[in-house]
PDB file of N, CA and C in Angstrom:
ATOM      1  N   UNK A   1    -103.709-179.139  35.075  1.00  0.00           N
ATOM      2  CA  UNK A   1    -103.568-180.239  34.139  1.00  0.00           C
ATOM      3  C   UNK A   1    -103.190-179.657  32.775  1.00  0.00           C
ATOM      4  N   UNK A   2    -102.304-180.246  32.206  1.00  0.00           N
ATOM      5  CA  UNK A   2    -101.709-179.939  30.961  1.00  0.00           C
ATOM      6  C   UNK A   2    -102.341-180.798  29.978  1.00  0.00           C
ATOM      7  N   UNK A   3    -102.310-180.404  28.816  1.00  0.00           N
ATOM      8  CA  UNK A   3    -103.021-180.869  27.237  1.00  0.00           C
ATOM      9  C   UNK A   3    -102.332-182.271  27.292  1.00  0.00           C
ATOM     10  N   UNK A   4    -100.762-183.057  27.208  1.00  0.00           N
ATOM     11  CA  UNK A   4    -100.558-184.344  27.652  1.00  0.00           C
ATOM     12  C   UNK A   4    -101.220-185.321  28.687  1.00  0.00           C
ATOM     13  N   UNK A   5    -101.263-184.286  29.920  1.00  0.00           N
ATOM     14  CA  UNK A   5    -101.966-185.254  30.739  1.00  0.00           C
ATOM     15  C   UNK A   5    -103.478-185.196  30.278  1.00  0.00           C
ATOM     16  N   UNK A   6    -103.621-184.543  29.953  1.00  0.00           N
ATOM     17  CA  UNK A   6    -105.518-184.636  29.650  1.00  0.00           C
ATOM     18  C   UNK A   6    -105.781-186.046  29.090  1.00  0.00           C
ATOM     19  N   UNK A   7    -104.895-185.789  27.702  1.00  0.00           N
ATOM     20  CA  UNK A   7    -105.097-186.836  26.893  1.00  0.00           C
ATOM     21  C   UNK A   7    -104.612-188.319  27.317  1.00  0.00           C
ATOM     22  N   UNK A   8    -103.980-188.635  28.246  1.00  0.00           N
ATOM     23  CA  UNK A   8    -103.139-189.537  28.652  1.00  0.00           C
ATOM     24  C   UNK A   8    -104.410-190.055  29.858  1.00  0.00           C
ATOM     25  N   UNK A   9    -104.698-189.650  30.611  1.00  0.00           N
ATOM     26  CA  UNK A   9    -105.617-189.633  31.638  1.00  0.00           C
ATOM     27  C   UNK A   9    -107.010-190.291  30.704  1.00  0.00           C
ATOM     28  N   UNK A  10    -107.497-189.306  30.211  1.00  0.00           N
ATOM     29  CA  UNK A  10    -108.824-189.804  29.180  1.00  0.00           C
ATOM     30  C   UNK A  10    -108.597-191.182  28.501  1.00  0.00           C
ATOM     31  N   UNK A  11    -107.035-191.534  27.778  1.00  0.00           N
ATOM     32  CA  UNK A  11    -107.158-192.640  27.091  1.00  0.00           C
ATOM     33  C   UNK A  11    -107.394-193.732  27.736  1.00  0.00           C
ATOM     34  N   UNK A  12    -106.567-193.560  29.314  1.00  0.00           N
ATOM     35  CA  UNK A  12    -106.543-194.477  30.172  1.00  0.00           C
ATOM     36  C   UNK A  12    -107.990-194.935  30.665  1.00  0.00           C
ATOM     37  N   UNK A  13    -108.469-193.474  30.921  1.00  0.00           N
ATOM     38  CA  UNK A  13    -109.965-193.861  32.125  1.00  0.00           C
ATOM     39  C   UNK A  13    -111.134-194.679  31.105  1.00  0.00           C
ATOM     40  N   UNK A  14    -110.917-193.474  30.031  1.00  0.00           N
ATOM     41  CA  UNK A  14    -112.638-193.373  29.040  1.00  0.00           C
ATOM     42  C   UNK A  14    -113.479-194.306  29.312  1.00  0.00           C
ATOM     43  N   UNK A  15    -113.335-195.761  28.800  1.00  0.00           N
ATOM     44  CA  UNK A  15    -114.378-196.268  29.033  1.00  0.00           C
ATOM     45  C   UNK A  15    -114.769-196.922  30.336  1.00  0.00           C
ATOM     46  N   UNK A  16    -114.266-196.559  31.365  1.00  0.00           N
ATOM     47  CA  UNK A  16    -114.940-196.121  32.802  1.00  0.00           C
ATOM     48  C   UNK A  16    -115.317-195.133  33.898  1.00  0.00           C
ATOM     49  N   UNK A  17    -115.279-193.627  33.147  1.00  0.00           N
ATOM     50  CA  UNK A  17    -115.696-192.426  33.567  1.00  0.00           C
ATOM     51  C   UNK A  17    -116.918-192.616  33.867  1.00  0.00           C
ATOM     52  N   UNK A  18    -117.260-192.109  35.133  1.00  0.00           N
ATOM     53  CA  UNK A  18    -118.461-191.504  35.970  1.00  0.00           C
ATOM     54  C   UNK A  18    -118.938-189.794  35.336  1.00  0.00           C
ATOM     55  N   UNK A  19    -119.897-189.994  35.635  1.00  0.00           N
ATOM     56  CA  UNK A  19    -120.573-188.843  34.792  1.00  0.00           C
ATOM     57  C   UNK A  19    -119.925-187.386  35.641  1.00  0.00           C
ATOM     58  N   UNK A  20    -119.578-187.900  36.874  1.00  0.00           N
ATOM     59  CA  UNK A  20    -118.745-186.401  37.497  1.00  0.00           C
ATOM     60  C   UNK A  20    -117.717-186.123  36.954  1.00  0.00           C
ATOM     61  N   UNK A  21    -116.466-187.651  36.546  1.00  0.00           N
ATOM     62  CA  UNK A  21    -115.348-187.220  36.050  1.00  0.00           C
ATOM     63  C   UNK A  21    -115.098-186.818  35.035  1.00  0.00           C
ATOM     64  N   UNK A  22    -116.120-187.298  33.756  1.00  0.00           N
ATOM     65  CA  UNK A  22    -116.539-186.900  32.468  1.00  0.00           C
ATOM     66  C   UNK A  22    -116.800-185.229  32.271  1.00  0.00           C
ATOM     67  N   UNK A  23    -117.768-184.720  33.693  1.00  0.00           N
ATOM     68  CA  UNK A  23    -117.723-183.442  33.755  1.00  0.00           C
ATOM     69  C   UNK A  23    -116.813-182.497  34.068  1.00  0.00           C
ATOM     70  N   UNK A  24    -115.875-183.157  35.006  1.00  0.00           N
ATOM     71  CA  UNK A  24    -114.580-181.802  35.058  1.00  0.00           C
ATOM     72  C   UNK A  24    -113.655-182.556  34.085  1.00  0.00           C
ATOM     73  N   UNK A  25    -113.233-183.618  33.459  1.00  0.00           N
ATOM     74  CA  UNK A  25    -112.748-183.278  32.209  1.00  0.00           C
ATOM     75  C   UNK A  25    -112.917-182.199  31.129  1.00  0.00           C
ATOM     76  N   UNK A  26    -114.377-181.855  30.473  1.00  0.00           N
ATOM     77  CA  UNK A  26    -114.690-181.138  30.212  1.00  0.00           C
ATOM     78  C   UNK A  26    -114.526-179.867  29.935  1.00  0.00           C
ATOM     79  N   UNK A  27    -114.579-179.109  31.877  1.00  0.00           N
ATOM     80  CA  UNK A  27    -114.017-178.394  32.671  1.00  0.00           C
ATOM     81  C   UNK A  27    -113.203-178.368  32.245  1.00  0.00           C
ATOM     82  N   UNK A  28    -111.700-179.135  32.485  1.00  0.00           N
ATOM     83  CA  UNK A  28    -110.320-178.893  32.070  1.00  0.00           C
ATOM     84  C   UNK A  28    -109.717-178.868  30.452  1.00  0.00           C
ATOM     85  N   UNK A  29    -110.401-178.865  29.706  1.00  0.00           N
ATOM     86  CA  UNK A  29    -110.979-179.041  28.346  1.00  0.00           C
ATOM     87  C   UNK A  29    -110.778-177.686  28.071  1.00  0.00           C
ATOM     88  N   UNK A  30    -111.726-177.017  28.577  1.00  0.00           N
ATOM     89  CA  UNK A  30    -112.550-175.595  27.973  1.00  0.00           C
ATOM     90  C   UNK A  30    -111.523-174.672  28.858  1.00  0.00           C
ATOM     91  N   UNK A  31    -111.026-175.259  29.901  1.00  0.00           N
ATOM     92  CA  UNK A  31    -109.527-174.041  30.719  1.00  0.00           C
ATOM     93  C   UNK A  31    -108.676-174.061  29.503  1.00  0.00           C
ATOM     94  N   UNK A  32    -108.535-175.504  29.076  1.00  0.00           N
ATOM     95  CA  UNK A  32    -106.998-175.532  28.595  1.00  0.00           C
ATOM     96  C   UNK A  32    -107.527-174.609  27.297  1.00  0.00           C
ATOM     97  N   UNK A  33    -108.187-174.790  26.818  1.00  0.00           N
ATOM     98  CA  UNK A  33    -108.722-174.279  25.389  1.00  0.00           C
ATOM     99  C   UNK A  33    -108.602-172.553  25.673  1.00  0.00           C
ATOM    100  N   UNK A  34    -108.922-172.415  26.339  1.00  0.00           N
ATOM    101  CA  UNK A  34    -109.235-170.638  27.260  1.00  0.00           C
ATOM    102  C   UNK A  34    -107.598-170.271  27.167  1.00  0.00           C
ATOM    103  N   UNK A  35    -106.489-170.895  27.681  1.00  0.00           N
ATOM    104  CA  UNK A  35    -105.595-170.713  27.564  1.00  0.00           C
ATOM    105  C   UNK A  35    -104.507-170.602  26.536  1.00  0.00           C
ATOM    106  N   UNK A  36    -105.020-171.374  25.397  1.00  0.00           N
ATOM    107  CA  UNK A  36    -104.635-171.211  24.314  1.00  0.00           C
ATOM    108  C   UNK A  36    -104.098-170.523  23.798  1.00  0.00           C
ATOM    109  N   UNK A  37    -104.678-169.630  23.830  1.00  0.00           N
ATOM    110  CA  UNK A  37    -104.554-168.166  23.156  1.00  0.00           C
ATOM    111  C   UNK A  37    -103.410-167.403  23.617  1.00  0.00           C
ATOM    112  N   UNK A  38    -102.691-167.976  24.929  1.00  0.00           N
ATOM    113  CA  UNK A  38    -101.589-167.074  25.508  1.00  0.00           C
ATOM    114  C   UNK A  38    -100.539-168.101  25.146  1.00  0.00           C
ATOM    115  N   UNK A  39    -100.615-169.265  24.313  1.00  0.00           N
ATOM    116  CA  UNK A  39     -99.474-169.731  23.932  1.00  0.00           C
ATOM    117  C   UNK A  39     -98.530-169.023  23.083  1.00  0.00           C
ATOM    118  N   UNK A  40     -97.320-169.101  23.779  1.00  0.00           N
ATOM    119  CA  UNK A  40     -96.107-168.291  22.942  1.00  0.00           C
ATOM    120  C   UNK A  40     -96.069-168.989  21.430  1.00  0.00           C
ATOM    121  N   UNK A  41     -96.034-169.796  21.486  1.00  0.00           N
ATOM    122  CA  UNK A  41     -95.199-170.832  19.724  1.00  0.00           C
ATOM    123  C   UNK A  41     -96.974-171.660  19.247  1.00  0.00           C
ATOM    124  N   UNK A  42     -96.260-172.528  18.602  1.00  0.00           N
ATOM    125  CA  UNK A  42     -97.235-173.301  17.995  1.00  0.00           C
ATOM    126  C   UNK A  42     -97.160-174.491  18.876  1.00  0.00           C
ATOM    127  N   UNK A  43     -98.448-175.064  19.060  1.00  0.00           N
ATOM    128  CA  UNK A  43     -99.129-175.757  20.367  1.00  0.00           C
ATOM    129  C   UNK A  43     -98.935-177.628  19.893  1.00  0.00           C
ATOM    130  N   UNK A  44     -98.966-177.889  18.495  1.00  0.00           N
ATOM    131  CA  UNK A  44     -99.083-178.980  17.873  1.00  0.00           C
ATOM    132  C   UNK A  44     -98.764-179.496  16.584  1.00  0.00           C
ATOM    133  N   UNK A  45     -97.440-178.755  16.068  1.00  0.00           N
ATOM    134  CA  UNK A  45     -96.801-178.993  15.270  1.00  0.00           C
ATOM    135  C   UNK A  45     -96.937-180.182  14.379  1.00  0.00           C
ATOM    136  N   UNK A  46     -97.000-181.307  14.842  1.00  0.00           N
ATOM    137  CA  UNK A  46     -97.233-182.632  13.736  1.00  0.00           C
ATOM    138  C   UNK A  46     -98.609-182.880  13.778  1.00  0.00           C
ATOM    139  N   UNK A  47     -99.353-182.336  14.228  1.00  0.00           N
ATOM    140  CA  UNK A  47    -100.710-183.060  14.652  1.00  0.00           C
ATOM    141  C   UNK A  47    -101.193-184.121  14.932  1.00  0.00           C
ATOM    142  N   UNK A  48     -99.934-184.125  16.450  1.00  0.00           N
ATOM    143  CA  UNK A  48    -100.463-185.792  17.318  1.00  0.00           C
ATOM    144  C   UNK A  48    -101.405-185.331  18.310  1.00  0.00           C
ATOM    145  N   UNK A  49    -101.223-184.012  19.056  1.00  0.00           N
ATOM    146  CA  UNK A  49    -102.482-183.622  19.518  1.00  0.00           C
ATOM    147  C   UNK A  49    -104.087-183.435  18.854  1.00  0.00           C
ATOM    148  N   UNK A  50    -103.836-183.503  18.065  1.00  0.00           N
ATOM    149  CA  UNK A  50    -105.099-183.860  17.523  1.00  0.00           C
ATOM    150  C   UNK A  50    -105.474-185.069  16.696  1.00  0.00           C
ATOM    151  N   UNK A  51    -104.523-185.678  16.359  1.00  0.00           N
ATOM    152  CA  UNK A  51    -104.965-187.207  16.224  1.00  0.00           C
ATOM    153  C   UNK A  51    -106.046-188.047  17.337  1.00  0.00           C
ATOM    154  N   UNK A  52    -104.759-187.360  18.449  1.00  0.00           N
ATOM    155  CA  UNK A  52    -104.971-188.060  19.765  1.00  0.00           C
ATOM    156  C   UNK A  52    -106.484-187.573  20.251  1.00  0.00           C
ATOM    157  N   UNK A  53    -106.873-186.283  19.843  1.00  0.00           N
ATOM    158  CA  UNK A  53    -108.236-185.613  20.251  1.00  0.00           C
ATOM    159  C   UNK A  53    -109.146-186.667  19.476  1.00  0.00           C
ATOM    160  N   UNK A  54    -108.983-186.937  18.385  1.00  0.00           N
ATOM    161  CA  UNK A  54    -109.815-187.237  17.394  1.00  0.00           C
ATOM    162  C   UNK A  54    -110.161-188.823  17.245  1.00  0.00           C
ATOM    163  N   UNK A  55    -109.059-189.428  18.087  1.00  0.00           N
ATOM    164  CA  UNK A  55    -109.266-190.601  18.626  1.00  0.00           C
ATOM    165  C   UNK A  55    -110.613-190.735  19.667  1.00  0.00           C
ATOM    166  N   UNK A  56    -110.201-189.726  20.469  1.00  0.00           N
ATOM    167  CA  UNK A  56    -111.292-189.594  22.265  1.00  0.00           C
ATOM    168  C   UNK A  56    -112.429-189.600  21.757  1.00  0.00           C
ATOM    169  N   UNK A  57    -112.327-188.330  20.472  1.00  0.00           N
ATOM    170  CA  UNK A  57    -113.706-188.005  20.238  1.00  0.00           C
ATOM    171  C   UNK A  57    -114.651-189.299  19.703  1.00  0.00           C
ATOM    172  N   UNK A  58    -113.828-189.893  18.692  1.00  0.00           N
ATOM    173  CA  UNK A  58    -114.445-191.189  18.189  1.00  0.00           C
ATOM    174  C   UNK A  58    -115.289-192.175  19.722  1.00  0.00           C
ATOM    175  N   UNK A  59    -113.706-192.547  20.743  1.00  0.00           N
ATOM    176  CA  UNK A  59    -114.437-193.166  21.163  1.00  0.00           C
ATOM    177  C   UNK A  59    -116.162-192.623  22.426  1.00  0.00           C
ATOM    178  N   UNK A  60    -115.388-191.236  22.205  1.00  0.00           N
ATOM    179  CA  UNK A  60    -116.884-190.973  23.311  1.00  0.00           C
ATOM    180  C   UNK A  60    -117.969-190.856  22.608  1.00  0.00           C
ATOM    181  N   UNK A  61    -118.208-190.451  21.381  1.00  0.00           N
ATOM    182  CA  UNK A  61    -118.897-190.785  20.390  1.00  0.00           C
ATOM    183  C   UNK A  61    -119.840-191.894  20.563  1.00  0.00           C
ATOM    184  N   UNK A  62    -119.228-193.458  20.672  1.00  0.00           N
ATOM    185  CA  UNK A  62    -119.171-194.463  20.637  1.00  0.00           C
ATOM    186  C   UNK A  62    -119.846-194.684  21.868  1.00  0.00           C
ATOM    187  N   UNK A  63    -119.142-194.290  23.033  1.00  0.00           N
ATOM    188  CA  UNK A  63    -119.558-194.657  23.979  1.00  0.00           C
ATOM    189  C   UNK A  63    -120.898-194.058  24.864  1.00  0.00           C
ATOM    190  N   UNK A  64    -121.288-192.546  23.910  1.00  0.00           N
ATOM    191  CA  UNK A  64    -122.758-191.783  24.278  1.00  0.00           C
ATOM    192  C   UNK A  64    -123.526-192.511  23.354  1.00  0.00           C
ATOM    193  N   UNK A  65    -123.397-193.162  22.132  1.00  0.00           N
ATOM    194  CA  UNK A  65    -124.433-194.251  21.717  1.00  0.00           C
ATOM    195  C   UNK A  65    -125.197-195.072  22.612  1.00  0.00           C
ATOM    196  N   UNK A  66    -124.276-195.428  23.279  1.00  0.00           N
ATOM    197  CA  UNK A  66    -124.559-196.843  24.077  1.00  0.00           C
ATOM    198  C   UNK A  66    -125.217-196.435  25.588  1.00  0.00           C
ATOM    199  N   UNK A  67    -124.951-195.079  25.827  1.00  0.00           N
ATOM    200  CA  UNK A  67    -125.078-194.426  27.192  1.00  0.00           C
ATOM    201  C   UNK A  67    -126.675-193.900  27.126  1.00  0.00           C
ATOM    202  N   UNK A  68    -126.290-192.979  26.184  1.00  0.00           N
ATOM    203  CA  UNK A  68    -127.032-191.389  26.269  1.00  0.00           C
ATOM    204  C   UNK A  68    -126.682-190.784  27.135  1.00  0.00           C
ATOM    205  N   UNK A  69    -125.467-190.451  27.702  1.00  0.00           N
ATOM    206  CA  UNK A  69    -125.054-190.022  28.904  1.00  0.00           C
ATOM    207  C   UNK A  69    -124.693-188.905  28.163  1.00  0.00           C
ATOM    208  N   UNK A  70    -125.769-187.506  28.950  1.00  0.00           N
ATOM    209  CA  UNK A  70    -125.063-186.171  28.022  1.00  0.00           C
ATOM    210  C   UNK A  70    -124.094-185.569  28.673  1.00  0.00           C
ATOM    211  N   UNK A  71    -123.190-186.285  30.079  1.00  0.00           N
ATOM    212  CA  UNK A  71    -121.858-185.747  30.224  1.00  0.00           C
ATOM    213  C   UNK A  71    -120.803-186.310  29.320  1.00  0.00           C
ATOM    214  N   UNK A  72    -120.970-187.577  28.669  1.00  0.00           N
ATOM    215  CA  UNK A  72    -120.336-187.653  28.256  1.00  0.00           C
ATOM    216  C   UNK A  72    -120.121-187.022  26.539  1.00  0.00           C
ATOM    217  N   UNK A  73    -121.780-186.522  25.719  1.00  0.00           N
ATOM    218  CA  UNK A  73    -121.303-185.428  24.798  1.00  0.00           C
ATOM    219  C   UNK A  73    -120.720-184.047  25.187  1.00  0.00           C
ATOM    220  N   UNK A  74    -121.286-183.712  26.264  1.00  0.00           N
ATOM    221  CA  UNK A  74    -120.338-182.533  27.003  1.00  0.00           C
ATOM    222  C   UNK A  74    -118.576-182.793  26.576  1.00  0.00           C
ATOM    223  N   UNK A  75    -118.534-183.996  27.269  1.00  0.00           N
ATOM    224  CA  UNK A  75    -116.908-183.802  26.883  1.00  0.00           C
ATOM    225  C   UNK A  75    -116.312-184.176  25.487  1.00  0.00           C
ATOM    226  N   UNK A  76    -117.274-184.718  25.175  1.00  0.00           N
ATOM    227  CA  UNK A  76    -116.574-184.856  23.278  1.00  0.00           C
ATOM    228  C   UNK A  76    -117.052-183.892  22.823  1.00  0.00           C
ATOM    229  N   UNK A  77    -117.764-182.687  23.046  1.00  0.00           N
ATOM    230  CA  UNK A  77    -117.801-181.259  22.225  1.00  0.00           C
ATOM    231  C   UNK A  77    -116.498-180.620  23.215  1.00  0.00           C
ATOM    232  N   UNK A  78    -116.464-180.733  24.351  1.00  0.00           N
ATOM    233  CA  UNK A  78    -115.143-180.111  24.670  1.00  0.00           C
ATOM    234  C   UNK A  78    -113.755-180.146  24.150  1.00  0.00           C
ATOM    235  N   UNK A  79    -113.718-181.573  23.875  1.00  0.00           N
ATOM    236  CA  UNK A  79    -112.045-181.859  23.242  1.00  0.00           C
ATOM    237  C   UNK A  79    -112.593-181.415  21.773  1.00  0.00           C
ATOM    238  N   UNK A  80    -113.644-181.312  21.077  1.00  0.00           N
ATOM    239  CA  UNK A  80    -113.674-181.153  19.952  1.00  0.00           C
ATOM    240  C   UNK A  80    -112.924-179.776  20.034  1.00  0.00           C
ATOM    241  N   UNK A  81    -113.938-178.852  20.432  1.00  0.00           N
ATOM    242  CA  UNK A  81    -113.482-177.380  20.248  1.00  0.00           C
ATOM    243  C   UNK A  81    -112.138-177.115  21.003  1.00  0.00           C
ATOM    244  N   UNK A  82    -111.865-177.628  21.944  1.00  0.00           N
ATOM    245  CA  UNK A  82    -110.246-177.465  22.321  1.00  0.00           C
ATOM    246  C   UNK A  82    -109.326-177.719  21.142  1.00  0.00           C
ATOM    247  N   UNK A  83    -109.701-179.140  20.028  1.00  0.00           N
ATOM    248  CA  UNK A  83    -108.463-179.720  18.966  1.00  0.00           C
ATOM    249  C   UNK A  83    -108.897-178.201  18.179  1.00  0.00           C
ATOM    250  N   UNK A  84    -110.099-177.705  17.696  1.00  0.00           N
ATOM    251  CA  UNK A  84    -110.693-176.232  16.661  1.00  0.00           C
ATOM    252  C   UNK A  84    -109.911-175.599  17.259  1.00  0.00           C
ATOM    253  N   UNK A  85    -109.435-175.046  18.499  1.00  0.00           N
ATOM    254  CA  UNK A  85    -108.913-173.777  18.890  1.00  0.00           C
ATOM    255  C   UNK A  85    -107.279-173.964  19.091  1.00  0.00           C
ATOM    256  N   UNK A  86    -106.714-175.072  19.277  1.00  0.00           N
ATOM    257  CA  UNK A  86    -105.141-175.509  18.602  1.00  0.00           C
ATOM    258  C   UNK A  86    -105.198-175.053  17.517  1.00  0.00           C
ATOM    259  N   UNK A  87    -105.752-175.732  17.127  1.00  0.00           N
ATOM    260  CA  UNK A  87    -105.361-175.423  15.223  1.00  0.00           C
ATOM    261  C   UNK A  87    -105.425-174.119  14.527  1.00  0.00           C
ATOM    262  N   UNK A  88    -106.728-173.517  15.287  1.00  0.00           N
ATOM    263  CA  UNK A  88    -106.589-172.106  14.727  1.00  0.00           C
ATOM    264  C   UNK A  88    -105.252-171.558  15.586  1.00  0.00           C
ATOM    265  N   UNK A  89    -105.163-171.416  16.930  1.00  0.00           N
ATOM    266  CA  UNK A  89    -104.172-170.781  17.179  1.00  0.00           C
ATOM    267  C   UNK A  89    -102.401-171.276  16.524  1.00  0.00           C
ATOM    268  N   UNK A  90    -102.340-172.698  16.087  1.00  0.00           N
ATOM    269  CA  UNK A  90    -101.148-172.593  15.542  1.00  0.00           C
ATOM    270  C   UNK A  90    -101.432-172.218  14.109  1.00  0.00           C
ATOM    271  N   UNK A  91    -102.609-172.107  13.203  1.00  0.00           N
ATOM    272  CA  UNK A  91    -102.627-171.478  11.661  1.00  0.00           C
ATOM    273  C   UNK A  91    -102.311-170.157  12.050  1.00  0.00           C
ATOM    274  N   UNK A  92    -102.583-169.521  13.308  1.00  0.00           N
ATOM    275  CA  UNK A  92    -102.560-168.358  13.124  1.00  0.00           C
ATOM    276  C   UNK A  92    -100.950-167.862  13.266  1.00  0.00           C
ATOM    277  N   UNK A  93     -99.800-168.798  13.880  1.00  0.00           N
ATOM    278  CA  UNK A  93     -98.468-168.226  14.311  1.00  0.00           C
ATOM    279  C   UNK A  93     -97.653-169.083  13.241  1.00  0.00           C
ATOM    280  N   UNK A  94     -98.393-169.939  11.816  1.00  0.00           N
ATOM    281  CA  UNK A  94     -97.676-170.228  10.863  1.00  0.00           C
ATOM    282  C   UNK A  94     -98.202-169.699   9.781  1.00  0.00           C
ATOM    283  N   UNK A  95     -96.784-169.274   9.510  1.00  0.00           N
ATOM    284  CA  UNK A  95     -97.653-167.887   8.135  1.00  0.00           C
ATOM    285  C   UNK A  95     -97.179-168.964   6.763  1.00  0.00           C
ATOM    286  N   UNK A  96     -98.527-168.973   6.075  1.00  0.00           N
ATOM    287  CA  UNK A  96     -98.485-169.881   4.816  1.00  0.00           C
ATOM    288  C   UNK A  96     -97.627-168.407   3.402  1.00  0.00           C
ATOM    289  N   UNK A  97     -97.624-169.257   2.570  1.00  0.00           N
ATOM    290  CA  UNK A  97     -96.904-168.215   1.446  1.00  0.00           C
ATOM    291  C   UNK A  97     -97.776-167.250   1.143  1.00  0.00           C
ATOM    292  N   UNK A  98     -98.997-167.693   1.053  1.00  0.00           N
ATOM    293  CA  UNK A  98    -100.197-166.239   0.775  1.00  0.00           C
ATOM    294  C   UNK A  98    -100.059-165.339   1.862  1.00  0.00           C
ATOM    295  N   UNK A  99     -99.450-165.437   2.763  1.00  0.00           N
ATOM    296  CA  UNK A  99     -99.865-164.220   3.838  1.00  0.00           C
ATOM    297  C   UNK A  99     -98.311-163.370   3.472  1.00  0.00           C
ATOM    298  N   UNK A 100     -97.625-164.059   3.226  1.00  0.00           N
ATOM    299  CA  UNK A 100     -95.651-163.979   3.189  1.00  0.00           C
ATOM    300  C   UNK A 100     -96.225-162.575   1.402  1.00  0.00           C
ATOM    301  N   UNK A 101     -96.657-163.425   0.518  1.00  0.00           N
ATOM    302  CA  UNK A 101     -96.998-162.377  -0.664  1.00  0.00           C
ATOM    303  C   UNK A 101     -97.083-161.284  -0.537  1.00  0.00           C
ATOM    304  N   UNK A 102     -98.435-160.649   0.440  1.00  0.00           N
ATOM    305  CA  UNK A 102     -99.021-159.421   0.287  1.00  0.00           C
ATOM    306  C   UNK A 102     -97.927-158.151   0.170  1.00  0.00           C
ATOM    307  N   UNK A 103     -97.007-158.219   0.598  1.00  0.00           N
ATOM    308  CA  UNK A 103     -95.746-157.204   1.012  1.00  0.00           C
ATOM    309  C   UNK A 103     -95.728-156.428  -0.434  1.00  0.00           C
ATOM    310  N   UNK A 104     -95.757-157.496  -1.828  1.00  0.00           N
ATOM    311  CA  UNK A 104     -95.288-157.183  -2.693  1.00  0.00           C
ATOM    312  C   UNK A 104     -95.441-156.510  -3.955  1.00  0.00           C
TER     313      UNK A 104
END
């Protein structure tokens, strides 16, 4: 499963995930996140992947209120730290002007 389908899948299911499917989401969460790191380029350029994270997170948020279902904070700390580890990995392959300076 790819970072599109994750998010595409989740928007669709969320508010009828079973506490199993909630858990290998998760699962596929913390792969994709694991993988990260071997991305060639930058992963999320405009930051719709993480809009889109930050949407889920809201609503699972929302929806472990109403639950207490701790698979479902399982998976909103998963997409959390998956959108943390995009971002660091594309800050890290876009060099801001302070890093471009030091040369000089």
């Amino acid at each position: 499963m790819q970072l599109p389908d994750l998010y595409r899948v989740l928007d669709a299911t969320l508010d009828r995930l079973d506490p199993d499917d909630a858990q290998t989401f998760a699962i596929r969460a913390r792969e994709i996140a694991a993988m990260t790191t071997w991305a060639p380029g930058v992963i999320d350029p405009q930051g719709r992947a993480a809009a889109l994270s930050l949407g889920l997170e809201a609503r699972l948020q929302a929806l472990f209120q109403q639950s207490g279902s701790n698979t479902l904070a399982e998976l909103h700390d998963a997409l959390s730290q998956l959108r943390v580890t995009i971002k660091q990995h594309d800050d890290d392959l876009s060099p801001t002007v302070a890093d471009t300076d030091w040369d000089d």
